[in-house]
Protein backbone atom coordinates (compact mmCIF):
# COMPACT_ATOMS: atom_id res chain seq x y z
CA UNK A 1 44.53 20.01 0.40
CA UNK A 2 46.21 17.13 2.53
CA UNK A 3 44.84 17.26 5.60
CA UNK A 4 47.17 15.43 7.76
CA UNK A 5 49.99 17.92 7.80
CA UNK A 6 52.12 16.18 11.05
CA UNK A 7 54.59 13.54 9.84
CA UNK A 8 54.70 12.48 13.35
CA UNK A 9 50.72 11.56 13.65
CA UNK A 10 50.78 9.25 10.97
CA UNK A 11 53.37 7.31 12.63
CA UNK A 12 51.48 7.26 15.63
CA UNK A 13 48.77 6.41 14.11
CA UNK A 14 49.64 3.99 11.23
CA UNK A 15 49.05 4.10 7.86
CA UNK A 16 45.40 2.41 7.88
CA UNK A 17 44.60 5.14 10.41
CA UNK A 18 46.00 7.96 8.74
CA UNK A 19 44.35 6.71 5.22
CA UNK A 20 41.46 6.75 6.58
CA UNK A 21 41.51 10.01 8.03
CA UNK A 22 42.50 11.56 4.43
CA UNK A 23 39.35 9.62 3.30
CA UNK A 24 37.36 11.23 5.62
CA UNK A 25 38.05 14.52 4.43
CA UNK A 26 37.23 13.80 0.96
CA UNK A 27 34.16 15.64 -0.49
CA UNK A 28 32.65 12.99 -1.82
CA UNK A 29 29.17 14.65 -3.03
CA UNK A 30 31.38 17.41 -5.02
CA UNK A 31 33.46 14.74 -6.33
CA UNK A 32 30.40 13.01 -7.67
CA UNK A 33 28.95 16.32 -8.68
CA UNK A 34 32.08 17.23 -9.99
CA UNK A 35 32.36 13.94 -12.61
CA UNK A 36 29.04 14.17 -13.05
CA UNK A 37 29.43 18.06 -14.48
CA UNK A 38 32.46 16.94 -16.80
CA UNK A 39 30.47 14.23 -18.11
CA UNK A 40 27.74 16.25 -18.97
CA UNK A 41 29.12 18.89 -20.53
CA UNK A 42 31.13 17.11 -22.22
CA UNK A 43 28.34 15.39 -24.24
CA UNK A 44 26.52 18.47 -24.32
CA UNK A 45 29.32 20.54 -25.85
CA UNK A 46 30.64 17.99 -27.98
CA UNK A 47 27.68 16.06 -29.02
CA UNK A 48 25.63 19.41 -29.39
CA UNK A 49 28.47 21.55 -31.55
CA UNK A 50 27.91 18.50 -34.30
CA UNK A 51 24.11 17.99 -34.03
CA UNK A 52 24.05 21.99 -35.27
CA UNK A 53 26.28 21.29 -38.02
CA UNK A 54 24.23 18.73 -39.03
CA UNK A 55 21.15 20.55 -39.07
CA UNK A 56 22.13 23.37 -41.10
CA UNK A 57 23.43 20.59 -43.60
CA UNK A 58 19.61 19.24 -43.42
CA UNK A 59 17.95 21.77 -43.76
CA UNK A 60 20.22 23.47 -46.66
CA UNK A 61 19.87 20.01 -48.71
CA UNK A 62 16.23 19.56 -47.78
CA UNK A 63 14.00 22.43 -46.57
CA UNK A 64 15.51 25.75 -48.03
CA UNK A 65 16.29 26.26 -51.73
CA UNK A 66 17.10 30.13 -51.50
CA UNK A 67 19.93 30.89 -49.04
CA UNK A 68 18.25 33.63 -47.47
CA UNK A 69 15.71 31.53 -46.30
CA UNK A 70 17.85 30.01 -43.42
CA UNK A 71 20.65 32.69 -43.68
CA UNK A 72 19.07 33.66 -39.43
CA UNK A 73 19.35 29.95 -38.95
CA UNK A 74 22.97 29.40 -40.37
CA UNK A 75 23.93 32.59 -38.14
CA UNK A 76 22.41 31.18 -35.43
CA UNK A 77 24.24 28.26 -35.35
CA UNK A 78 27.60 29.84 -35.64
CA UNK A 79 27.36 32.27 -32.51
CA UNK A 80 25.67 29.22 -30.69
CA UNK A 81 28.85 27.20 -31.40
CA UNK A 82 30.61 29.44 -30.26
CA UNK A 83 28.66 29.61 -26.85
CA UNK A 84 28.90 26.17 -26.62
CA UNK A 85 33.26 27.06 -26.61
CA UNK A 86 32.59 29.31 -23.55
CA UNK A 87 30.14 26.80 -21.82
CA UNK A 88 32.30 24.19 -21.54
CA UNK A 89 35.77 26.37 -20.66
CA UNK A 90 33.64 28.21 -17.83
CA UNK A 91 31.94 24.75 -16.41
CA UNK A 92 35.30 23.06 -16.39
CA UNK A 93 36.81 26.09 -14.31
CA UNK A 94 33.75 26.39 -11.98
CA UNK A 95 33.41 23.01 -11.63
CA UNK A 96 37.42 23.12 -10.28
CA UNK A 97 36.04 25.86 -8.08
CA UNK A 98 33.16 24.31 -6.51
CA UNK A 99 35.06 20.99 -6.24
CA UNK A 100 38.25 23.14 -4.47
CA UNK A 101 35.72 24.87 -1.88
CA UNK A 102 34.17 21.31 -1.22
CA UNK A 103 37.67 20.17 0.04
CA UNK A 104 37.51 23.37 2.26
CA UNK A 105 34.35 23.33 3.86
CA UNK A 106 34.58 19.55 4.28
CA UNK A 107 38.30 19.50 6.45
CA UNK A 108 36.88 23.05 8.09
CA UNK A 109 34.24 21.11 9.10
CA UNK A 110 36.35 18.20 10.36
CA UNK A 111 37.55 20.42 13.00
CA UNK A 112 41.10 17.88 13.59
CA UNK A 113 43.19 17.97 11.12
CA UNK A 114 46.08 21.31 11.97
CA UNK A 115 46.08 24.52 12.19
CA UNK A 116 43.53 24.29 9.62
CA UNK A 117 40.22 26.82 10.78
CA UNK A 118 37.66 28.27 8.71
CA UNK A 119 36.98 31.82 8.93
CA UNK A 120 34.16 34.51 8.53
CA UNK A 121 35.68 35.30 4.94
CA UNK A 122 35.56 31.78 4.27
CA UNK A 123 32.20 31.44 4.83
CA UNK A 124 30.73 34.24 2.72
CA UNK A 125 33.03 32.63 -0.36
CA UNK A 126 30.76 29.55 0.62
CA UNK A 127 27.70 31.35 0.45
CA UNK A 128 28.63 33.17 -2.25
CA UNK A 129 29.16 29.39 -4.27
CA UNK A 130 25.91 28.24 -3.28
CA UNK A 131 23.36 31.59 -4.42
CA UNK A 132 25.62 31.14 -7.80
CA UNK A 133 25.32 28.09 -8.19
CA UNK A 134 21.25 28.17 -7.65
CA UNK A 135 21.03 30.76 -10.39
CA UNK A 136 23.48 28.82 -12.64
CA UNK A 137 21.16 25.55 -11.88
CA UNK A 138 17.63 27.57 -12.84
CA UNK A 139 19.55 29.00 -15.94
CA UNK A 140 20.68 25.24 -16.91
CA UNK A 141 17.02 24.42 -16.41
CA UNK A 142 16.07 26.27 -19.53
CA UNK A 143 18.68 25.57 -21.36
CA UNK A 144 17.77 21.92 -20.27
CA UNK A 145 14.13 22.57 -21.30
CA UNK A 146 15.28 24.60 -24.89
CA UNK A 147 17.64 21.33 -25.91
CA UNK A 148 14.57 19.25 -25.50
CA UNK A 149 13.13 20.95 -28.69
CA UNK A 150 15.34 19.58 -31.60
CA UNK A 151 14.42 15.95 -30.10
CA UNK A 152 11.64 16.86 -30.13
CA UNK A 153 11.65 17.52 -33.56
CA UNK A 154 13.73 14.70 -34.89
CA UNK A 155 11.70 12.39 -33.06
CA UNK A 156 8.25 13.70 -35.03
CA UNK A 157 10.06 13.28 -37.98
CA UNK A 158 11.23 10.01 -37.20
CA UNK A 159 7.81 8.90 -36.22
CA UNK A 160 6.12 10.24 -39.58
CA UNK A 161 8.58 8.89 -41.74
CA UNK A 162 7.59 5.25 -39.75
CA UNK A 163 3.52 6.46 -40.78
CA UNK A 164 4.45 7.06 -44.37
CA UNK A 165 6.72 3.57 -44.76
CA UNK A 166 3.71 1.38 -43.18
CA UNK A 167 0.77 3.27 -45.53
CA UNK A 168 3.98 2.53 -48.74
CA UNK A 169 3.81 -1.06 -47.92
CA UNK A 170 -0.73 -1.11 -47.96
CA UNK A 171 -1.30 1.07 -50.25
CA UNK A 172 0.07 0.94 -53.44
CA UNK A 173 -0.99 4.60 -54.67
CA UNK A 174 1.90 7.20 -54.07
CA UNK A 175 -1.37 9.92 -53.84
CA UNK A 176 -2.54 7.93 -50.09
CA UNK A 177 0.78 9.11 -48.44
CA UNK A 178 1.74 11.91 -50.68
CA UNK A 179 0.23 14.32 -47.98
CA UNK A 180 1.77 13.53 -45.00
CA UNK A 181 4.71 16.24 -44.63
CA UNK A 182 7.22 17.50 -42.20
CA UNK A 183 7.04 21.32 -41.86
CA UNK A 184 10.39 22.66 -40.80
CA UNK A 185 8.70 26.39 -40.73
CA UNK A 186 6.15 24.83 -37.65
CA UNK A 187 9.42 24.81 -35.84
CA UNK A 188 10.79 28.50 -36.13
CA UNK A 189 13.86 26.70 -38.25
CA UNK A 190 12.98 28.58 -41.34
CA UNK A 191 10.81 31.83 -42.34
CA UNK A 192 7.00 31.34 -43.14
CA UNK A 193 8.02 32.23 -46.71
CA UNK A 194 10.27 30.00 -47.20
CA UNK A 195 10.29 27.41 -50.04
CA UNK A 196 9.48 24.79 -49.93
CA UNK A 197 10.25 24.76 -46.09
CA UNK A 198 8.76 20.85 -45.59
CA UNK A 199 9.07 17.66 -47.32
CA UNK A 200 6.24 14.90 -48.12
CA UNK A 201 5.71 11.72 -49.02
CA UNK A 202 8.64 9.56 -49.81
CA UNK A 203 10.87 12.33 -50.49
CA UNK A 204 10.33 12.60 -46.67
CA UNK A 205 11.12 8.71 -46.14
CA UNK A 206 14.35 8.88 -48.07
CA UNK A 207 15.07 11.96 -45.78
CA UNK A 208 14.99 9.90 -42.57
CA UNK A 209 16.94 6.74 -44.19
CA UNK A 210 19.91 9.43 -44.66
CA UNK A 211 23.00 9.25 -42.35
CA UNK A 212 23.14 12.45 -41.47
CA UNK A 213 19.58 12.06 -40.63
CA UNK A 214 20.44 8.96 -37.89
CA UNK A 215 23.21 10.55 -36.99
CA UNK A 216 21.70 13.88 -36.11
CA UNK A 217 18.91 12.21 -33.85
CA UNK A 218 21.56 10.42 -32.16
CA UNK A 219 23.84 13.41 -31.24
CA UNK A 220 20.23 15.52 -30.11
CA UNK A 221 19.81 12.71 -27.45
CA UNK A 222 22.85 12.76 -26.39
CA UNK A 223 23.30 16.55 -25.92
CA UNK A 224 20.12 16.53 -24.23
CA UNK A 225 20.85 13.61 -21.99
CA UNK A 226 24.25 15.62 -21.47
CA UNK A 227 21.97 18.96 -20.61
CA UNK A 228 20.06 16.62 -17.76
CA UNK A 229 23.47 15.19 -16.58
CA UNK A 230 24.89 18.73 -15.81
CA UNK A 231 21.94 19.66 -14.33
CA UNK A 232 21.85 16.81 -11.75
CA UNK A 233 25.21 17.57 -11.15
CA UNK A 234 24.96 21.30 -10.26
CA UNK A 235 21.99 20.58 -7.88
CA UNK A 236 24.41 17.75 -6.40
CA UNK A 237 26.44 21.11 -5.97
CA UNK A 238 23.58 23.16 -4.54
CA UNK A 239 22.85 20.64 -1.49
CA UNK A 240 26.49 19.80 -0.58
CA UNK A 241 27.53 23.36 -0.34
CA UNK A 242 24.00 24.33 1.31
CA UNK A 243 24.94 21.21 3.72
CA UNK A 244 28.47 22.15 4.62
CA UNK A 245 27.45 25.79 4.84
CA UNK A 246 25.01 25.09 7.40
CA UNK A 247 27.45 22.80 9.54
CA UNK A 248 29.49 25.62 9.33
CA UNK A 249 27.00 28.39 10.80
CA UNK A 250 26.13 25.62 13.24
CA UNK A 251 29.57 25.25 14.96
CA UNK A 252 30.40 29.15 14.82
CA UNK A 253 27.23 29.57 16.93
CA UNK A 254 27.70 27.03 19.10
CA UNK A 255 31.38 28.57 19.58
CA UNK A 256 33.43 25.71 18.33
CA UNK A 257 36.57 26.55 16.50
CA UNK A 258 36.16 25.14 12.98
């Protein structure tokens, strides 16, 4: 990956000169793309295998009082964590991958440095990154879009827990915010027959002064946050290899010797 292979040119050169040719051959949008990906899923994986944990914890202590009721639920979030294991060992590797064929493309397209010349093989690996990388980006943009929904959630409940403290503190009669309720079922978390599958009132207030509650919320954000991270990061991915692709079809028709 050193692209300055002749002892002899960096003395002729000098170090500053020689420096800055190494810099020069750097990748710098699939570096960024490439921290930006680790980051990501990182908070994803991590942030999103305890957010699930959490929930079932929820909605065990609060929502379900038969086990059967969230027994699809509780499954659910096993195999998911276990996804979540595979997402982030296969994004790491890939990530090495795309970041690997960046340093390529990038000193192929340099033309100087060696013996080093890109070839027709080369260029259908580089091809190859970028239509997998598309799909992987319009995949992530569901699974982007699906993260959105437990936020989405927590943040309701959140907000009506606010409603019901406000109406506590101007109306002294438990019967004026008794009917305000979180629905769990409204969310395809639990069965339509499950009991009692929401929570009212103040038993719904005390719900949302829990830690686990707070902490929950938090680790949804951050998962999703983590979900929008990756996703900027693989179309970073998409338009540098795209770029250095087309550089590359450039110069071979023009006859160069990249």
């Amino acid at each position: 990956m050193f692209p300055v292979r002749q002892p002899w040119l960096c003395k002729a050169l000098g170090c500053y000169d020689c420096c800055i040719r190494c810099l020069g051959a750097v990748p710098y949008p699939s570096l960024v793309a490439t921290l930006l990906c680790f980051t990501g899923m990182a908070l994803f994986c991590g942030c999103g295998h305890e957010a699930l944990a959490n929930t079932e914890v929820l909605v065990e202590t609060y929502f379900a009082r038969n086990i059967q009721d969230y027994v699809i639920l509780a499954s659910f979030i096993k195999y998911f964590q276990y996804v979540i294991y595979g997402l982030a060992s296969f994004f790491f590797l890939y990530c090495i991958l795309l970041l690997a064929e960046g340093f390529y493309t990038t000193s192929a397209v340099k033309q100087t440095f060696g013996e080093f010349r890109s070839t027709r093989c080369g260029r259908c690996l580089s091809l190859t990154f970028i239509i997998v990388t598309y799909a992987l980006a319009v995949i992530w943009l569901a699974v982007f879009a699906f993260t959105a929904i437990p936020v989405f959630f927590f943040f309701n409940m959140a907000q009506t827990c606010h409603n019901i403290n406000i109406l506590a503190e101007t109306t002294p009669s438990i019967n004026q915010h008794g009917w305000i309720c979180m629905d769990a079922r409204q969310y395809g978390l639990l069965p339509w027959n499950a009991m009692p599958g929401k929570a009212c009132g103040m038993t719904l207030a005390s719900i949302c002064k829990t830690k686990e509650f707070f902490v929950t919320y938090d680790l949804y954000i951050a998962a999703f946050a983590g979900a929008g991270i990756a996703l900027l990061a693989l179309f970073l991915y998409v338009v540098a290899t795209t770029y250095n692709y087309a550089v590359l079809r450039f110069l071979g028709r023009k006859g160069l010797r990249c």
